[in-house]
Protein backbone atom coordinates (compact mmCIF):
# COMPACT_ATOMS: atom_id res chain seq x y z
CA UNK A 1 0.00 0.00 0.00
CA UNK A 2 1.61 3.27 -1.12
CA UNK A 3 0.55 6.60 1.42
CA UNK A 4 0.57 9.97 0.07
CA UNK A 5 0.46 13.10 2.60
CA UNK A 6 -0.60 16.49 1.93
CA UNK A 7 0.91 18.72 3.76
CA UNK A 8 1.14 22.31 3.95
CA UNK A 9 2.36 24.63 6.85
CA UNK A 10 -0.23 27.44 5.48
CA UNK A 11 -3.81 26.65 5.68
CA UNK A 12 -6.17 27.73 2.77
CA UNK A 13 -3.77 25.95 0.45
CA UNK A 14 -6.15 23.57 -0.88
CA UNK A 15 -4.86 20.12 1.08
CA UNK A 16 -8.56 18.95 1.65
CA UNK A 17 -9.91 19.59 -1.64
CA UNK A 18 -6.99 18.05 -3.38
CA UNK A 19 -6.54 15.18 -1.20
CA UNK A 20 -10.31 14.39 -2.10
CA UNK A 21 -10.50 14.78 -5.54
CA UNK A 22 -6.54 12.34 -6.38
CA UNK A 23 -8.16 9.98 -3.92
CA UNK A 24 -11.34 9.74 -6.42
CA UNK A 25 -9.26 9.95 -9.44
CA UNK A 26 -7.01 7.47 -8.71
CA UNK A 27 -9.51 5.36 -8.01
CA UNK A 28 -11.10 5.94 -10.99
CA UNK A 29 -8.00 5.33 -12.99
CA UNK A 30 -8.04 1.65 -11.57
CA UNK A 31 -5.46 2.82 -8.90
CA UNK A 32 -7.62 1.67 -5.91
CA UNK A 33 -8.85 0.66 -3.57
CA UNK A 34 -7.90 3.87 -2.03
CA UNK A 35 -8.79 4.93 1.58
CA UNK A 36 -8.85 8.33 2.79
CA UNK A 37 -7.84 9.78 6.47
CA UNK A 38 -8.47 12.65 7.63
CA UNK A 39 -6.12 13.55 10.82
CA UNK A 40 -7.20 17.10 10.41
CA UNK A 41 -9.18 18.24 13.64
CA UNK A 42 -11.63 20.60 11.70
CA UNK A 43 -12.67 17.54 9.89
CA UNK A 44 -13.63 19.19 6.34
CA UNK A 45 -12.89 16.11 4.63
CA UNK A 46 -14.66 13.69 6.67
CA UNK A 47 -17.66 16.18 6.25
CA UNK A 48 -17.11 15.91 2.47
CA UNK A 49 -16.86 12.29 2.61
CA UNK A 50 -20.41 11.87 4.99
CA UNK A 51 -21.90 13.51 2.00
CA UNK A 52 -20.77 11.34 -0.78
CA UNK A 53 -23.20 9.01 -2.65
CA UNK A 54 -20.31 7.13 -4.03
CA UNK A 55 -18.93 4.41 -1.97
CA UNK A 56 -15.41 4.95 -2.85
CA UNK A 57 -12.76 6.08 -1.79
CA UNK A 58 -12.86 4.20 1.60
CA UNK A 59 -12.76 6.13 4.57
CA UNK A 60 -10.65 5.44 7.86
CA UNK A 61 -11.37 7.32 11.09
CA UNK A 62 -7.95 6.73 12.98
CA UNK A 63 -6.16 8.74 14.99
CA UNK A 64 -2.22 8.72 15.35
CA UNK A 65 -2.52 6.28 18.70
CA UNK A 66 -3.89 3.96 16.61
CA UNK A 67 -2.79 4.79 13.29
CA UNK A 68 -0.19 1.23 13.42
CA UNK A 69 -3.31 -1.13 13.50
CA UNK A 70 -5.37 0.88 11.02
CA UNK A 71 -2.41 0.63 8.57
CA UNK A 72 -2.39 -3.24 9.26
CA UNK A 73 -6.07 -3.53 8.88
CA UNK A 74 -6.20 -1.03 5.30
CA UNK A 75 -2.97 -3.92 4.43
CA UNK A 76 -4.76 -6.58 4.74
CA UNK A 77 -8.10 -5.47 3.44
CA UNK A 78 -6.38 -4.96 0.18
CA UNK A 79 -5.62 -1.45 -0.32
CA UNK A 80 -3.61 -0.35 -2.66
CA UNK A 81 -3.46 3.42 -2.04
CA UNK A 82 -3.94 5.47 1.45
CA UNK A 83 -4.38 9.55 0.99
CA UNK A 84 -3.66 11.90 4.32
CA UNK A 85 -4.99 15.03 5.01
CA UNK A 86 -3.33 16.75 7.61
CA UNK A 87 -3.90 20.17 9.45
CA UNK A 88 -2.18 23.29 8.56
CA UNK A 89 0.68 23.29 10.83
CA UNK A 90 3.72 21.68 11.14
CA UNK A 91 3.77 19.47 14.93
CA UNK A 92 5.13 16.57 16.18
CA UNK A 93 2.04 14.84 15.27
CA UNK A 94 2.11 16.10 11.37
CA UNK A 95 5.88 14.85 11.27
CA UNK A 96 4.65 11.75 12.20
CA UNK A 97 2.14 11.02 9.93
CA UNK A 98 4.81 12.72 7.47
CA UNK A 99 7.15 9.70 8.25
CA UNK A 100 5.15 7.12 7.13
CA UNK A 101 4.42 8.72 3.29
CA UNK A 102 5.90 7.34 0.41
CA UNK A 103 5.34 10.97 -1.39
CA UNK A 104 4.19 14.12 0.08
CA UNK A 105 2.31 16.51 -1.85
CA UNK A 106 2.59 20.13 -0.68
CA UNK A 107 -0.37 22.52 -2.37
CA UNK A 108 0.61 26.00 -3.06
CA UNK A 109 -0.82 29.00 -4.52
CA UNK A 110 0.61 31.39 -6.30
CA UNK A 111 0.88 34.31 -3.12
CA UNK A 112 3.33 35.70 -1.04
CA UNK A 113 2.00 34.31 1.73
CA UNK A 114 1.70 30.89 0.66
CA UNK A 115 5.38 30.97 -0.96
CA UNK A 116 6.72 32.21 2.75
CA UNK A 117 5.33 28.80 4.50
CA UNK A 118 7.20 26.79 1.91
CA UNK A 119 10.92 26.53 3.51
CA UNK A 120 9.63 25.21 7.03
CA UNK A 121 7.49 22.37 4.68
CA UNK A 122 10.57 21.44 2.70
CA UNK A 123 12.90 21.20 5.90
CA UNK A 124 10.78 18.99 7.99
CA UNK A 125 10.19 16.36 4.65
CA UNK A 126 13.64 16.69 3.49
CA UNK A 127 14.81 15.67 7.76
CA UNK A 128 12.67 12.78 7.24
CA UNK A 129 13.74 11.82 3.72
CA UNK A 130 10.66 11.81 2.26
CA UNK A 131 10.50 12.62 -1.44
CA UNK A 132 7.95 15.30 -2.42
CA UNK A 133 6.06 16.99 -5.26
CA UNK A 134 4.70 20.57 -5.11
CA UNK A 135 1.55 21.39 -6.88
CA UNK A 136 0.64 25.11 -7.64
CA UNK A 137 -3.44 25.48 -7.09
CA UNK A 138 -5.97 27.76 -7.46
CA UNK A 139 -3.62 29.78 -10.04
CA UNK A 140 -5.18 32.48 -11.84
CA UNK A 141 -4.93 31.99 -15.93
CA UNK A 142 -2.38 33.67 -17.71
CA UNK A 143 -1.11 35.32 -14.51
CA UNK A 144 2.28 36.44 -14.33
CA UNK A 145 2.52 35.94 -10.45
CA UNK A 146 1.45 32.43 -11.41
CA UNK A 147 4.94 32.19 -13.62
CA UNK A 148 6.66 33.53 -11.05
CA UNK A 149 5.49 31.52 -8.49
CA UNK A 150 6.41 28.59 -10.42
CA UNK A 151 10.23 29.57 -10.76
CA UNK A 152 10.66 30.30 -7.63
CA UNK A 153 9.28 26.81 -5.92
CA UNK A 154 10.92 24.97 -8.36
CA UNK A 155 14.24 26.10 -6.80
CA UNK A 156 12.79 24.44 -3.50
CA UNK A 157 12.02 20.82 -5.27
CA UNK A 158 10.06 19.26 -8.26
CA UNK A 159 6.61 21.34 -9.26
CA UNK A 160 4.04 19.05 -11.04
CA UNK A 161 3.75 19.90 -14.67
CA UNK A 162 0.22 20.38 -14.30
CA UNK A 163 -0.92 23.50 -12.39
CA UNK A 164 -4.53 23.63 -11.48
CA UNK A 165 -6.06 26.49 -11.78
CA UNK A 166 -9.12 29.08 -10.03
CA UNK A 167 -12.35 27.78 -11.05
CA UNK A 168 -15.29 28.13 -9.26
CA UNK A 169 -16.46 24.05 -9.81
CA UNK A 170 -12.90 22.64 -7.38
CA UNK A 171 -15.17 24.04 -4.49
CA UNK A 172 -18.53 23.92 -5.39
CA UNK A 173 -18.19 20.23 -6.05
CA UNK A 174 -17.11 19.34 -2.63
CA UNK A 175 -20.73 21.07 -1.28
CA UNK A 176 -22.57 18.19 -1.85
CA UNK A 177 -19.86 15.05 -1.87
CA UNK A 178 -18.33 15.19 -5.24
CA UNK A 179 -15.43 16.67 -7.20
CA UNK A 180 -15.27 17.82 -10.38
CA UNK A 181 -14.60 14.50 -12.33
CA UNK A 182 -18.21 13.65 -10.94
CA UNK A 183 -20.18 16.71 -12.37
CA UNK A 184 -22.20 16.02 -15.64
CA UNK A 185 -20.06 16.88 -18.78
CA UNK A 186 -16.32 18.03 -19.28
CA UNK A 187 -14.21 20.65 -17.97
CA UNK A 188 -10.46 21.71 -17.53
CA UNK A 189 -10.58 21.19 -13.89
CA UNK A 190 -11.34 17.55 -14.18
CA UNK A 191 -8.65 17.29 -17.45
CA UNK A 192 -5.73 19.08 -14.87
CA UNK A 193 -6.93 16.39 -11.87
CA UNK A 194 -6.17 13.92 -14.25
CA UNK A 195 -2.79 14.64 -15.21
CA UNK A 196 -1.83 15.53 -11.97
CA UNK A 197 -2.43 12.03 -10.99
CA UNK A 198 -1.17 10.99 -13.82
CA UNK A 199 2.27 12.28 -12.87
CA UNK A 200 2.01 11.37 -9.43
CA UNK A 201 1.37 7.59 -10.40
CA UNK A 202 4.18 7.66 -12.02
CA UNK A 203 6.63 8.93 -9.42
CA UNK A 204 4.93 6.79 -7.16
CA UNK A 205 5.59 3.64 -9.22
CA UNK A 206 9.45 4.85 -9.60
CA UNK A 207 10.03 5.76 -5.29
CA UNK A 208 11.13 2.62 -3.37
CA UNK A 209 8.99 2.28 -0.34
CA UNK A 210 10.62 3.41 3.17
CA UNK A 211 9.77 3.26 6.43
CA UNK A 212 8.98 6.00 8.66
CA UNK A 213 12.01 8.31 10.55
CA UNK A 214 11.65 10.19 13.50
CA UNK A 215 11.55 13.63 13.75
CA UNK A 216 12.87 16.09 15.57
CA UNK A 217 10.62 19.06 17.09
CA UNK A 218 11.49 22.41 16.25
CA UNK A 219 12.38 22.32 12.87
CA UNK A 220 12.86 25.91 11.09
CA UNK A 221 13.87 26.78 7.76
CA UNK A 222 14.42 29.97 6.25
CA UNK A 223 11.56 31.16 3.88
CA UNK A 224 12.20 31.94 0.49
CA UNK A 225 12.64 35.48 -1.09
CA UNK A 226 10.15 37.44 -2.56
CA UNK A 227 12.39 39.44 -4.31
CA UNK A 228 10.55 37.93 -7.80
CA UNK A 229 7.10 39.67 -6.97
CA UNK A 230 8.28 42.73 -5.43
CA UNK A 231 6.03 42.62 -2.91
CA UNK A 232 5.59 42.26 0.88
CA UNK A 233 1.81 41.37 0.90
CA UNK A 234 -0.88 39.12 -0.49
């Protein structure tokens, strides 16, 4: 069973919407069975899950005392996939559940604010030697702080090659259970989800399983510039 973890030291990011929608779409590309957890207190993806018609992606309700035996139990039940949600900071409990991925995805928009959380991110996966992907989301079209956002985190690791972008059906899917592969006809949202996990199969198939580390509280890493955008604000 391969375990991806979003994580993201700045909340608003997207983690919860994007953990939902690759857990349906790998599924959907024959990937599964997936199984979702959601260690975030605020429980926005369980909420999103309660309201699904669809009975996949399985859904786990473990917490990290117990996390061990729900692994086991996923194992054995067959899984083949296991996608974490995790809260928007960066504790002891995060690092954890960072240990055990075999990829971490880190969601990031294009913002000054959201480009200043990345070092701390990077620090604590890179102590841990976890490999990881970024993924810029909710970029604006043809935005030039979206090209400069993605030259700048690509000096911090690999960026997927496909960027999602703002659109208004990412969120208004996840109202009633769904994502945007699920709403009647074709769009550009559900084209990008697919080629993100498209790539992320792929790096997935080509990183060696390892087991988890431990960490090592109080990580800090510098933040990047923002020299690029010339700006000190959002």
């Amino acid at each position: 069973m391969r375990i991806v973890v979003l994580a993201s030291r700045k909340g608003g990011s997207g983690k919860t919407t994007l953990a939902g929608h690759l857990a349906v779409q790998a599924e959907m590309s024959g990937a599964g069975p997936v199984a979702l957890i959601d260690s975030d207190p605020q429980g926005s993806l369980a909420d999103w899950w309660n309201l699904r018609a669809a009975e996949t992606p399985h859904f786990v309700q473990a917490g990290l005392d117990d996390l061990p035996e729900a692994l086991e139990r996923l194992r054995a039940h067959g899984m083949a996939l296991l996608v974490v949600d995790t809260p928007a900071a960066l504790t002891t409990r995060v690092g954890n559940l960072i240990g055990l991925a075999d990829l971490v995805v880190i969601p990031t928009r294009p913002s000054p604010h959201d480009l200043r959380s990345i070092g701390t991110t990077v620090k604590l996966v890179e102590h841990l030697g976890k490999p990881l992907i970024f993924v810029m989301n909710a970029a604006p079209p043809r935005a030039r702080i979206t090209t400069e956002a993605i030259s700048l985190v690509s000096q911090y690791g690999p960026l997927a090659p496909s960027i999602l972008h703002q659109r208004v059906d990412f969120a208004s899917s996840m109202i009633d259970g769904r994502t945007v592969m699920e709403l009647p006809g074709t769009s550009r949202s559900s084209s990008e989800i697919a080629q993100l996990w498209a790539y992320l199969e792929s790096r997935l198939e080509r990183q060696p399983h390892s087991p988890g580390l431990p960490i090592v509280p109080g990580l800090a890493a510098p933040e990047p510039p923002l020299s690029a955008f010339g700006a000190t604000g959002a």
